[in-house]
C-alpha atoms as a PDB file:
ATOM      1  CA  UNK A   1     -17.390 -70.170  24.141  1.00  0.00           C
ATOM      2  CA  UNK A   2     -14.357 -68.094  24.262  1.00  0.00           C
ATOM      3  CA  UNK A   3     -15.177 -64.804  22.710  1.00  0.00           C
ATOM      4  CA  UNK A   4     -12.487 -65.578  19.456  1.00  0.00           C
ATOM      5  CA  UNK A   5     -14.887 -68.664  18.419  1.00  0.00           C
ATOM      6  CA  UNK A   6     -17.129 -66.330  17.505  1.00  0.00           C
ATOM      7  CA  UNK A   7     -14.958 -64.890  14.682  1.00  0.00           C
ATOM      8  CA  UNK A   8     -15.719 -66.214  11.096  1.00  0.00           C
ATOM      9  CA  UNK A   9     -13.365 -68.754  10.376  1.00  0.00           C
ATOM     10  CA  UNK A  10     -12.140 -67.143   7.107  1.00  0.00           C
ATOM     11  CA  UNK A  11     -11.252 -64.146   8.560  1.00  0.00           C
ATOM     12  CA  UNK A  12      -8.278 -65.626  11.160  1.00  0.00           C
ATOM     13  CA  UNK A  13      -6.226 -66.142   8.173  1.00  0.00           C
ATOM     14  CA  UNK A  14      -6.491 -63.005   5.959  1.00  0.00           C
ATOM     15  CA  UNK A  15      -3.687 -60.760   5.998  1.00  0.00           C
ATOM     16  CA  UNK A  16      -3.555 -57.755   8.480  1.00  0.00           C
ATOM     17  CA  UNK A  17      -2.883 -55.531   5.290  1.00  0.00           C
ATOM     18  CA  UNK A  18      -5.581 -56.231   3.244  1.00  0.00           C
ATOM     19  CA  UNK A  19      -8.329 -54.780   5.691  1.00  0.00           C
ATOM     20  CA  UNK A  20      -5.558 -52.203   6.801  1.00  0.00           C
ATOM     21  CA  UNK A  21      -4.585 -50.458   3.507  1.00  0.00           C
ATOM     22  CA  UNK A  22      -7.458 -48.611   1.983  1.00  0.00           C
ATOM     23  CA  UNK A  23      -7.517 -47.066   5.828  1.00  0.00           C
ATOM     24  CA  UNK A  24      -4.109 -45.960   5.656  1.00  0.00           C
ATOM     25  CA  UNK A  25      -4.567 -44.578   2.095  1.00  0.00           C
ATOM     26  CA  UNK A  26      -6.791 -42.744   2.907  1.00  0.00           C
ATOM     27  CA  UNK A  27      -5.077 -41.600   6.062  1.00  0.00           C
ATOM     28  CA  UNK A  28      -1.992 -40.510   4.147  1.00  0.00           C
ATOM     29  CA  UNK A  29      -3.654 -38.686   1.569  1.00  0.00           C
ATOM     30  CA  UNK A  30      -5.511 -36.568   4.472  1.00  0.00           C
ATOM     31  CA  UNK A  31      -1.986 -35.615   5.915  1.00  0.00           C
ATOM     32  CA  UNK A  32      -0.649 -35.219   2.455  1.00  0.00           C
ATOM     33  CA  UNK A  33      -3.698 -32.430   1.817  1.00  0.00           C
ATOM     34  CA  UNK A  34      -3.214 -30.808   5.049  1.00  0.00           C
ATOM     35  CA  UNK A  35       0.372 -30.491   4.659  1.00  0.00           C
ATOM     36  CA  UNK A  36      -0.159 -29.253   1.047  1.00  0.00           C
ATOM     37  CA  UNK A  37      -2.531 -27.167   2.694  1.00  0.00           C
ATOM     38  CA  UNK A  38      -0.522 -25.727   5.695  1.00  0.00           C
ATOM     39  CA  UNK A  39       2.494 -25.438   3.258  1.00  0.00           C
ATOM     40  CA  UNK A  40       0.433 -23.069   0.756  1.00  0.00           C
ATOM     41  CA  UNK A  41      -0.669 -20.720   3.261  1.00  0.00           C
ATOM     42  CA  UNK A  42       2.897 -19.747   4.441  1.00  0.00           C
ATOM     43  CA  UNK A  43       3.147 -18.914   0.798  1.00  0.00           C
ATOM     44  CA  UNK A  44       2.475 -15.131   0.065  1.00  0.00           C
ATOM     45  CA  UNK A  45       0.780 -14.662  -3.078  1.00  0.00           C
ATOM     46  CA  UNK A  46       2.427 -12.613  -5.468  1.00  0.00           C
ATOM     47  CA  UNK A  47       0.661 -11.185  -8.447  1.00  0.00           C
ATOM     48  CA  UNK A  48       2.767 -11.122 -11.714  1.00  0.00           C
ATOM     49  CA  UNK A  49       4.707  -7.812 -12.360  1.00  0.00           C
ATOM     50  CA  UNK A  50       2.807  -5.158 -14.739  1.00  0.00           C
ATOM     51  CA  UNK A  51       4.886  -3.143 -17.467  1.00  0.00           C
ATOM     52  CA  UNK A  52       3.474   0.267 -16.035  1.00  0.00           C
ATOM     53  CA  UNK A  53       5.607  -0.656 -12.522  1.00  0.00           C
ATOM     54  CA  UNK A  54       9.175  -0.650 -14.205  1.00  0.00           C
ATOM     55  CA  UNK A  55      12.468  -1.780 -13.203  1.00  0.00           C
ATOM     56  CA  UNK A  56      12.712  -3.200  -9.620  1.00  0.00           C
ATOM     57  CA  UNK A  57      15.410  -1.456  -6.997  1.00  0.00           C
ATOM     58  CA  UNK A  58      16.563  -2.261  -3.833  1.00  0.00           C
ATOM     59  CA  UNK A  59      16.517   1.269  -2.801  1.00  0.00           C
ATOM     60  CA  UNK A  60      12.696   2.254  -1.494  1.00  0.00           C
ATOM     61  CA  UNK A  61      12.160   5.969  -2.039  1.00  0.00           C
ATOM     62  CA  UNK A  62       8.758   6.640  -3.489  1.00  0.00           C
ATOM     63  CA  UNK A  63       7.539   8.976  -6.573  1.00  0.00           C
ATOM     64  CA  UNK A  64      11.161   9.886  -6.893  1.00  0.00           C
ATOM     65  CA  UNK A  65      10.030  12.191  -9.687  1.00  0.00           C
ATOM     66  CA  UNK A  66       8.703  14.554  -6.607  1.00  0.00           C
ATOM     67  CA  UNK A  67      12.351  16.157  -5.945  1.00  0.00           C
ATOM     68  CA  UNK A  68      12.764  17.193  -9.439  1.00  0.00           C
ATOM     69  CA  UNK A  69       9.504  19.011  -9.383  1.00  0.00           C
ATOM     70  CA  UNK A  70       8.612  22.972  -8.008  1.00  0.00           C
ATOM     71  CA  UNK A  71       8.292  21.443  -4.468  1.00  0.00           C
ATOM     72  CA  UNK A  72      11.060  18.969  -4.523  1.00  0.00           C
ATOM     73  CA  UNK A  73      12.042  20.819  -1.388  1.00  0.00           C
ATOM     74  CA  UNK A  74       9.978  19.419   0.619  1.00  0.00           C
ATOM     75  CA  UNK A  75      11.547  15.808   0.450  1.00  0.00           C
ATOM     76  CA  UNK A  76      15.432  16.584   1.301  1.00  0.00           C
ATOM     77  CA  UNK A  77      14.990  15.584   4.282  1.00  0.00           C
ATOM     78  CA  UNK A  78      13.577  12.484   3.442  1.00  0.00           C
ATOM     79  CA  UNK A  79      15.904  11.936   0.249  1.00  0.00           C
ATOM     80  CA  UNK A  80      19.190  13.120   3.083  1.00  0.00           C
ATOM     81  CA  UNK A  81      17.993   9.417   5.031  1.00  0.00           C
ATOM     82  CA  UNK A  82      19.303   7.813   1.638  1.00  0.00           C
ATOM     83  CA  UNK A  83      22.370   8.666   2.209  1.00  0.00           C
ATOM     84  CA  UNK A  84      24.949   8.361   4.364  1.00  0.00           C
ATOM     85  CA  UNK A  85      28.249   9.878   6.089  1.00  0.00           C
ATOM     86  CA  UNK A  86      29.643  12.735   4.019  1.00  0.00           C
ATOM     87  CA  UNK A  87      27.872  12.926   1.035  1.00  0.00           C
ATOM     88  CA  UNK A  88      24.144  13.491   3.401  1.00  0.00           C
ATOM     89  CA  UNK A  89      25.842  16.017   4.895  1.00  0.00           C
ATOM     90  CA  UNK A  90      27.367  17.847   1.806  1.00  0.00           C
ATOM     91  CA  UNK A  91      23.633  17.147  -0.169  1.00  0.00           C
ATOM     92  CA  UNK A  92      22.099  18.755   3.003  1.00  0.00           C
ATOM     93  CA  UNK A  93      24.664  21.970   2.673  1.00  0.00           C
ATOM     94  CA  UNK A  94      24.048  22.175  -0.945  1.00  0.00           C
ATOM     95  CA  UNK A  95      20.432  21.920  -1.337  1.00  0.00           C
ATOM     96  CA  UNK A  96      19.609  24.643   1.327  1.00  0.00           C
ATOM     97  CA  UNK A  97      21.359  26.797  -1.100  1.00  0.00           C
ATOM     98  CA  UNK A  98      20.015  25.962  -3.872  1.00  0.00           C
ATOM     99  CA  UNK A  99      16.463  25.317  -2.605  1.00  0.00           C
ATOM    100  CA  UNK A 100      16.497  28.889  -1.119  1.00  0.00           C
ATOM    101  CA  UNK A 101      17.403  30.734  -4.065  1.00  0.00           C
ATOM    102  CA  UNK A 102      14.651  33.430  -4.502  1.00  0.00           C
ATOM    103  CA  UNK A 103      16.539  36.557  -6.300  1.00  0.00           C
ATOM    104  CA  UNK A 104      17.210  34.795  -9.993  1.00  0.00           C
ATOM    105  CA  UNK A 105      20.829  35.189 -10.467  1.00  0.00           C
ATOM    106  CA  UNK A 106      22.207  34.738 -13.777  1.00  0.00           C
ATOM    107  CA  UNK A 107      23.066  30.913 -13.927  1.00  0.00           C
ATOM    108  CA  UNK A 108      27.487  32.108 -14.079  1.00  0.00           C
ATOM    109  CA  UNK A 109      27.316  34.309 -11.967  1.00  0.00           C
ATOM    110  CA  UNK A 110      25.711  32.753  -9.424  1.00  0.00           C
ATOM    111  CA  UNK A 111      28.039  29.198 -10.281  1.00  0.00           C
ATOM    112  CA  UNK A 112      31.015  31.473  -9.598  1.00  0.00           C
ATOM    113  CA  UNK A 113      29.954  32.183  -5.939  1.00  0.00           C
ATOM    114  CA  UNK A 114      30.901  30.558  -3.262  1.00  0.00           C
ATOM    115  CA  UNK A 115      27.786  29.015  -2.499  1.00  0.00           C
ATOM    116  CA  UNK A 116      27.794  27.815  -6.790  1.00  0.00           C
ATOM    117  CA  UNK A 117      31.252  26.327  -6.549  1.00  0.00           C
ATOM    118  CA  UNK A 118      30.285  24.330  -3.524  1.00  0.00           C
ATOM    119  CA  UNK A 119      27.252  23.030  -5.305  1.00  0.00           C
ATOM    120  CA  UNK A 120      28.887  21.977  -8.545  1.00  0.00           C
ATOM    121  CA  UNK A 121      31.576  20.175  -6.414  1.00  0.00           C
ATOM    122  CA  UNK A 122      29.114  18.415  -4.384  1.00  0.00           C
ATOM    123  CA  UNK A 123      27.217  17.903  -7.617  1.00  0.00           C
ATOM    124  CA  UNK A 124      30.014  16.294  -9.419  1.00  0.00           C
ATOM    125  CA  UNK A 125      31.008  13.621  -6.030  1.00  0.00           C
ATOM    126  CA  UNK A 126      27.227  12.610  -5.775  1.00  0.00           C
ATOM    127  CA  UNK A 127      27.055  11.543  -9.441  1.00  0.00           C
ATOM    128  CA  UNK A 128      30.110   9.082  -9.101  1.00  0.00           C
ATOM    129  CA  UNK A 129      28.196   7.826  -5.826  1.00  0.00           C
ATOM    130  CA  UNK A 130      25.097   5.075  -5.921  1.00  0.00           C
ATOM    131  CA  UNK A 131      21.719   5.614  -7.550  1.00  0.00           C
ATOM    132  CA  UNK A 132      20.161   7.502  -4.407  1.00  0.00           C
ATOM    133  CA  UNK A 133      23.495   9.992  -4.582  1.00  0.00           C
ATOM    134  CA  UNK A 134      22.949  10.219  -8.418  1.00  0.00           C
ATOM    135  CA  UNK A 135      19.471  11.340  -7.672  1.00  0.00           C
ATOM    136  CA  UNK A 136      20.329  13.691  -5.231  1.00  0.00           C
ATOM    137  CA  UNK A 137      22.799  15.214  -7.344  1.00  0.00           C
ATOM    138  CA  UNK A 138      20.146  15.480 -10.383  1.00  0.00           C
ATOM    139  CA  UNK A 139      18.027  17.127  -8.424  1.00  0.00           C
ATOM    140  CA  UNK A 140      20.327  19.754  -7.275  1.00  0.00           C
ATOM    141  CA  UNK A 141      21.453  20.145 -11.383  1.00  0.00           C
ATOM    142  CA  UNK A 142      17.505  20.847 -11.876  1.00  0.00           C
ATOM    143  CA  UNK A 143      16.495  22.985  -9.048  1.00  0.00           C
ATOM    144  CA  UNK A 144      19.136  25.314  -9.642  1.00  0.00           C
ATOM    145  CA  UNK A 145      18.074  25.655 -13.669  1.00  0.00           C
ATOM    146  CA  UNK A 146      14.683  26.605 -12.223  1.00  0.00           C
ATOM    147  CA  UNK A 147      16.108  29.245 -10.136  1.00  0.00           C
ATOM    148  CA  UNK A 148      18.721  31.091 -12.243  1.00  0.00           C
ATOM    149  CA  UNK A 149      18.678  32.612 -15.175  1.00  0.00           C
ATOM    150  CA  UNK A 150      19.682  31.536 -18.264  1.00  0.00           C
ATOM    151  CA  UNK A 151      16.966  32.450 -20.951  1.00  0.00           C
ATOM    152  CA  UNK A 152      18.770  34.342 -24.300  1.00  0.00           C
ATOM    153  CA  UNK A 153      22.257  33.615 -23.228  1.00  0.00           C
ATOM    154  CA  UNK A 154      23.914  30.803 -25.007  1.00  0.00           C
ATOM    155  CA  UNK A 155      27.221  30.383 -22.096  1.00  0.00           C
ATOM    156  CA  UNK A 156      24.496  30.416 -19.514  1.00  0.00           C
ATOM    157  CA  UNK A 157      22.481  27.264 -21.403  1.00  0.00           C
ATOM    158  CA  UNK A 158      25.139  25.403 -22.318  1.00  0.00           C
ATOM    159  CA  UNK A 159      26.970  25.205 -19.141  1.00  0.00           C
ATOM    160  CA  UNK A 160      23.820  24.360 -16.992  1.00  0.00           C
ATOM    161  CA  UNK A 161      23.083  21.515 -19.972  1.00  0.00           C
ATOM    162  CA  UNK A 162      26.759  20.267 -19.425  1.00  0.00           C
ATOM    163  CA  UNK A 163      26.047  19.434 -16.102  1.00  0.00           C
ATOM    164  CA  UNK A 164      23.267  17.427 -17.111  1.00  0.00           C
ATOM    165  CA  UNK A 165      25.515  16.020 -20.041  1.00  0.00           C
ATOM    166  CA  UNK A 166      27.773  15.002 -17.474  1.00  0.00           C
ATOM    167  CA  UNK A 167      25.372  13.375 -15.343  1.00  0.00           C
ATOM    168  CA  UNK A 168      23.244  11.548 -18.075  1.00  0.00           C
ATOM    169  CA  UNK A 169      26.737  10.320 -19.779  1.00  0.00           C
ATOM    170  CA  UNK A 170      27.121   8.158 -16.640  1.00  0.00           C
ATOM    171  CA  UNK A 171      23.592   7.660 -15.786  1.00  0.00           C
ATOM    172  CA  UNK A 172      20.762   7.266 -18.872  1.00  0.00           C
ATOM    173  CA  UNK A 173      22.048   3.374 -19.428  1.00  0.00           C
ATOM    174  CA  UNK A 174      21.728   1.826 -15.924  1.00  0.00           C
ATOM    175  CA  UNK A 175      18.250   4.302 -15.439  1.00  0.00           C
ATOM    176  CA  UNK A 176      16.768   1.751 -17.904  1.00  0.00           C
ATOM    177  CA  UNK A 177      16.853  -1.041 -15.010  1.00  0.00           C
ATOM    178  CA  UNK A 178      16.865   1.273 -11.942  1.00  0.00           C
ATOM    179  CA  UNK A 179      13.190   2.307 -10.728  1.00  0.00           C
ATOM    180  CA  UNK A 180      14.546   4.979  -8.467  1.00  0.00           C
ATOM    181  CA  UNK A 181      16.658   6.648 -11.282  1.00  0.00           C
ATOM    182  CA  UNK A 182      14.177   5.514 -14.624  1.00  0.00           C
ATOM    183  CA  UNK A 183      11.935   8.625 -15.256  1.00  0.00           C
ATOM    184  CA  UNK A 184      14.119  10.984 -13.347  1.00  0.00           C
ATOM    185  CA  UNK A 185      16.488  10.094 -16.331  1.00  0.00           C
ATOM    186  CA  UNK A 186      14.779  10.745 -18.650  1.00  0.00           C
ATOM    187  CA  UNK A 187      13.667  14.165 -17.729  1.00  0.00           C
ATOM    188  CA  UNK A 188      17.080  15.157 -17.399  1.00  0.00           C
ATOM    189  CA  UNK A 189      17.060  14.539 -20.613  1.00  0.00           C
ATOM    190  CA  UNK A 190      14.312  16.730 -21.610  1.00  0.00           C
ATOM    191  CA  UNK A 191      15.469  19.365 -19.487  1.00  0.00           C
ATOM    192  CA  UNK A 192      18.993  19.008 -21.315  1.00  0.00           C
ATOM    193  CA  UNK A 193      17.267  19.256 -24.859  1.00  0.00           C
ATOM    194  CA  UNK A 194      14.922  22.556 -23.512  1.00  0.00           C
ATOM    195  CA  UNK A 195      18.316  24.194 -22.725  1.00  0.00           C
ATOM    196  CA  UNK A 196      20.117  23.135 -25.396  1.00  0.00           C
ATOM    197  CA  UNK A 197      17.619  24.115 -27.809  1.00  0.00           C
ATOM    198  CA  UNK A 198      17.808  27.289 -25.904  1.00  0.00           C
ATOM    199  CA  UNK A 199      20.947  27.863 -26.628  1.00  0.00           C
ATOM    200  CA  UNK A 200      21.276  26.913 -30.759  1.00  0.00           C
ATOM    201  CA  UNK A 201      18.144  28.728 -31.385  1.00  0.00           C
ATOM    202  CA  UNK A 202      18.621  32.490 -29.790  1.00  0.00           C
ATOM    203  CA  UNK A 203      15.990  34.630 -31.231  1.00  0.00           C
ATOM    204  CA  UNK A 204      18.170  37.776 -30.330  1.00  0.00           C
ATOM    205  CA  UNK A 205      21.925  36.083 -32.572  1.00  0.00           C
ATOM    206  CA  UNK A 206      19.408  33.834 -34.658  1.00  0.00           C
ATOM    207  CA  UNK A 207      20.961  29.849 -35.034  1.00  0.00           C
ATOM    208  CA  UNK A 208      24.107  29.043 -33.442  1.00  0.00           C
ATOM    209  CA  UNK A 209      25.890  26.271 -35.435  1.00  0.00           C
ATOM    210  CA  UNK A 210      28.523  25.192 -32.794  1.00  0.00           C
ATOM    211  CA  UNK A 211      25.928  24.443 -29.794  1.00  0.00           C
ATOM    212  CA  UNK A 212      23.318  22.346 -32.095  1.00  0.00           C
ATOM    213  CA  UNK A 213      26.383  20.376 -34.081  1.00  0.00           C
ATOM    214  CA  UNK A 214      27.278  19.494 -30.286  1.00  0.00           C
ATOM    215  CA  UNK A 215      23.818  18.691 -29.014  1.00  0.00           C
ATOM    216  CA  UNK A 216      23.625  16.424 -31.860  1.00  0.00           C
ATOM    217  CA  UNK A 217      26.317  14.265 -31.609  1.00  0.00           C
ATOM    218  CA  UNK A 218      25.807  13.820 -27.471  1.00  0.00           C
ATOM    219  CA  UNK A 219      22.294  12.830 -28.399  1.00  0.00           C
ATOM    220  CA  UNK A 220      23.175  10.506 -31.181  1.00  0.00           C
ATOM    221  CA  UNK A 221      25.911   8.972 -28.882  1.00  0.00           C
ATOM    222  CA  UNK A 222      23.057   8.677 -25.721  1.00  0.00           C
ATOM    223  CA  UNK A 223      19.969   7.382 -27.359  1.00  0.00           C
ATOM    224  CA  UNK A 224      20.919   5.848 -31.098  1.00  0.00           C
ATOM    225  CA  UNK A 225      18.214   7.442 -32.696  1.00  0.00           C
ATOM    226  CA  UNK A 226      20.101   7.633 -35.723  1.00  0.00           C
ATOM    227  CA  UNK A 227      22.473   4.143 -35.843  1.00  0.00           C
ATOM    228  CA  UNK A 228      20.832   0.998 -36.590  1.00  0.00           C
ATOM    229  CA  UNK A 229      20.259   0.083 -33.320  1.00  0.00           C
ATOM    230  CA  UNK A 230      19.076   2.171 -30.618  1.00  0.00           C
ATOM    231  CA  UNK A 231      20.731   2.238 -26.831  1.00  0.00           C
ATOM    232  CA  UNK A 232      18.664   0.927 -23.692  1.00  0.00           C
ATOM    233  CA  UNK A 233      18.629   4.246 -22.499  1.00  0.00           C
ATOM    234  CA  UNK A 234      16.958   5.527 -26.393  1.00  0.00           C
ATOM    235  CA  UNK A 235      14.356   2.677 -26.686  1.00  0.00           C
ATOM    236  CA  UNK A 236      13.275   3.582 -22.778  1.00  0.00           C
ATOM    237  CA  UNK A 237      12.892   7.083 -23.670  1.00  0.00           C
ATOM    238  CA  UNK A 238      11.210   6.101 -26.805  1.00  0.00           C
ATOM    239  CA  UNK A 239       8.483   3.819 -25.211  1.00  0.00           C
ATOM    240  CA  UNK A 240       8.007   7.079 -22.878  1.00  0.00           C
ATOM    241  CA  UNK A 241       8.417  10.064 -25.324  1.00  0.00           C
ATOM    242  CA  UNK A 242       7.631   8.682 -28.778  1.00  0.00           C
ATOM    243  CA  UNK A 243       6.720  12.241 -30.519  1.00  0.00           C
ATOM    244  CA  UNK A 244      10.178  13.536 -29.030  1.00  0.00           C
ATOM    245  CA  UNK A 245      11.893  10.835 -29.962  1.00  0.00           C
ATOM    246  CA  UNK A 246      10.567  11.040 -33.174  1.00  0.00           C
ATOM    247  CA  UNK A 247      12.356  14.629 -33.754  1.00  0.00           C
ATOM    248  CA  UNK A 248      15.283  13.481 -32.604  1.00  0.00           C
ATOM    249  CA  UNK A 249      15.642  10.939 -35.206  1.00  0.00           C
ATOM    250  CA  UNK A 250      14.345  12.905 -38.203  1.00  0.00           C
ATOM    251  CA  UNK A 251      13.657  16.373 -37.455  1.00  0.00           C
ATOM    252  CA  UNK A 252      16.462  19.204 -38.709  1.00  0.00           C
ATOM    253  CA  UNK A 253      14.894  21.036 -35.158  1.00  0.00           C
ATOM    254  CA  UNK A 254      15.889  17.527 -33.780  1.00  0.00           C
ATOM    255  CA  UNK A 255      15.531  19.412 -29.636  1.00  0.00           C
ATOM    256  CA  UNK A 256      11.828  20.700 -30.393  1.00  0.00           C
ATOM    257  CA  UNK A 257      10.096  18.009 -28.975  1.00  0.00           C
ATOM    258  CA  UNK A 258      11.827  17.579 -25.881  1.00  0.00           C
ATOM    259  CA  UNK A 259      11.957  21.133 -25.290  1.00  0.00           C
ATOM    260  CA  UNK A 260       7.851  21.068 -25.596  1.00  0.00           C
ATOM    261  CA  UNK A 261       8.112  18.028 -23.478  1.00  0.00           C
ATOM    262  CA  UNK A 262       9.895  19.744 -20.463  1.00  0.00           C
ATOM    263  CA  UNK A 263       7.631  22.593 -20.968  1.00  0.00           C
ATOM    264  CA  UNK A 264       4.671  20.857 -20.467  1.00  0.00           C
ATOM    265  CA  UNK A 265       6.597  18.686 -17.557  1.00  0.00           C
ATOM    266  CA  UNK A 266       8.072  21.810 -15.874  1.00  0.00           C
ATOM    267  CA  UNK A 267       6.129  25.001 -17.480  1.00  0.00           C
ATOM    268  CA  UNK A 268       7.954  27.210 -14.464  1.00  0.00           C
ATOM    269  CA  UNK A 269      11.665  26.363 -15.684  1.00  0.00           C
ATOM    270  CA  UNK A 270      11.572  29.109 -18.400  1.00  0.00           C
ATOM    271  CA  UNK A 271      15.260  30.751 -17.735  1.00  0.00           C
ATOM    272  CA  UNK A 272      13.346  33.471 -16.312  1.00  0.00           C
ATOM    273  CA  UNK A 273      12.726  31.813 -12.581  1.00  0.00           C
ATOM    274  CA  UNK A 274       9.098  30.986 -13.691  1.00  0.00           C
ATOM    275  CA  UNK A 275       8.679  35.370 -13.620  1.00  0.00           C
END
C-alpha cells in the first residue's frame, strides 16, 4: 500500500487553510510582539518634565547662577566657549578687568576710566547679542557693583541700576522661557531694587523723591504688579519672590523686599566692596 492510502479519507479534501491558520496566527502575533518589542527598546524613556526644572534652552551651560555669584570668576573661561568671534574676545578683555578689581573705586570714577568705558561698551553690544551674550554681559553689570563703591551716593546707585534697567528692559520677558537667562533675571532684578532703594532712601539727604518716583514706574512697567494683569516676567518673579513681590505691589517702601532679597542672595554686595 502506497504510503498516501494510509491517510484518513476525510482529510484529502479539507482545505490547506483550515489546519494552516491558527499556526500562522499565532506565528504573526509572535513577530508582531517581537517587533513591538525590538521597536520599544530603541525608544529612550523620558520621564515627564517637573516644574522645579524650568524653561528648556538650547544653550547647555550649567548653574548659570554661578557667574553672578562672589566666584563667578572662575567660570569665564567656560562662559568665553559660549561665545564666539568678537564678542568672546571683547567679554574676555572686559571681565579680566572687572574680575580683578581689588582697590574699591567709586562706581564713576572708575566707569570714567579707560578700562570702565571699555566695559560699559562691551556691556551694552553683549546685551543686544543672544541669551549666552546677555548673560555674559549681566554678569559683568553685577561683578562690577560688587567691586565699586556706591553705598550713600545717589549718582553712583542710580547709574550702576541703569545698567541693569537697560539690560532687564530687553531681557526680564524672554528670561521667563529661557533656562539659561530665568533666575539670573530675576536677580538682576533684585540687585536693581537693592540699589535703587539705595539711592531713594540715603540716610545721610533722608528720601529722595525723583529716584523712587522713577524706580516705580520702571517696576510697574517690568512686572505689572500694580495693572490688572501682571507681565510674564512679574508672575515668574512672583512664583520665585512672593514676599518681594508682595512690597512691590502694596508697600509705600515698595524696593524693601528685594533689597532684603539681594542681601540675603549676595550679603558681600554692600557698596562698600563687601569691607
Amino acid at each position: 500500500m502506497q504510503p498516501w492510502a494510509r491517510t484518513r479519507p476525510e482529510t484529502l479534501n479539507r482545505p490547506t487553510t483550515q489546519w494552516l491558520t491558527p499556526v500562522t496566527a499565532l506565528m504573526a502575533v509572535t513577530s508582531a510582539m517581537l517587533v513591538a518589542t525590538l521597536f520599544l527598546r530603541g525608544i529612550r524613556a523620558e520621564p515627564p518634565p517637573r516644574p522645579e526644572d524650568g524653561p528648556a534652552t538650547e544653550t547647555v551651560f550649567a548653574e548659570p547662577m554661578q557667574v553672578l555669584a562672589a566666584g563667578g570668576g572662575l567660570r569665564i573661561r567656560e562662559l568665553a566657549e559660549l561665545l564666539e568671534g568678537e564678542p568672546r574676545q571683547s567679554w574676555t578683555r572686559a571681565a579680566r578687568a572687572v574680575f580683578a578689581l581689588d582697590s574699591c573705586p567709586n562706581a564713576i570714577e572708575w566707569l570714567q576710566s579707560a578700562d570702565g568705558q571699555d566695559t560699559e561698551r562691551v556691556i551694552g553690544e553683549l546685551r543686544r547679542g543672544d541669551s549666552a551674550q546677555a548673560l555674559a554681559s549681566l554678569a559683568l553689570i553685577v561683578q562690577m557693583t560688587r567691586r565699586v563703591k556706591w553705598s550713600g551716593r545717589i549718582h553712583y546707585a542710580e547709574r550702576l541700576a541703569g545698567l541693569l534697567q537697560e539690560w532687564l528692559r530687553l531681557w526680564a520677558e524672554p528670561s521667563t522661557t529661557d533656562a539659561l537667562l530665568h533666575e539670573p533675571a530675576q536677580a538682576a532684578f533684585l540687585v536693581y531694587g537693592r540699589l535703587m532703594r539705595s539711592a531713594y532712601d540715603m540716610p545721610t539727604f533722608g528720601y529722595s523723591k525723583a529716584p523712587y518716583e522713577r524706580a516705580r514706574a520702571f517696576v510697574d512697567e517690568l512686572t505689572g504688579a500694580r495693572q490688572s494683569r501682571r507681565t510674564a516676567f512679574g508672575e515668574s518673579l512672583g512664583g520665585a519672590y512672593p514676599r518681594a513681590f508682595e512690597q512691590i505691589s502694596s508697600s509705600k517702601d515698595f524696593l524693601r523686599g528685594c533689597n532684603e532679597e539681594a542681601k540675603l542672595l549676595y550679603p558681600e554686595l554692600d557698596g562698600k566692596c563687601g569691607k
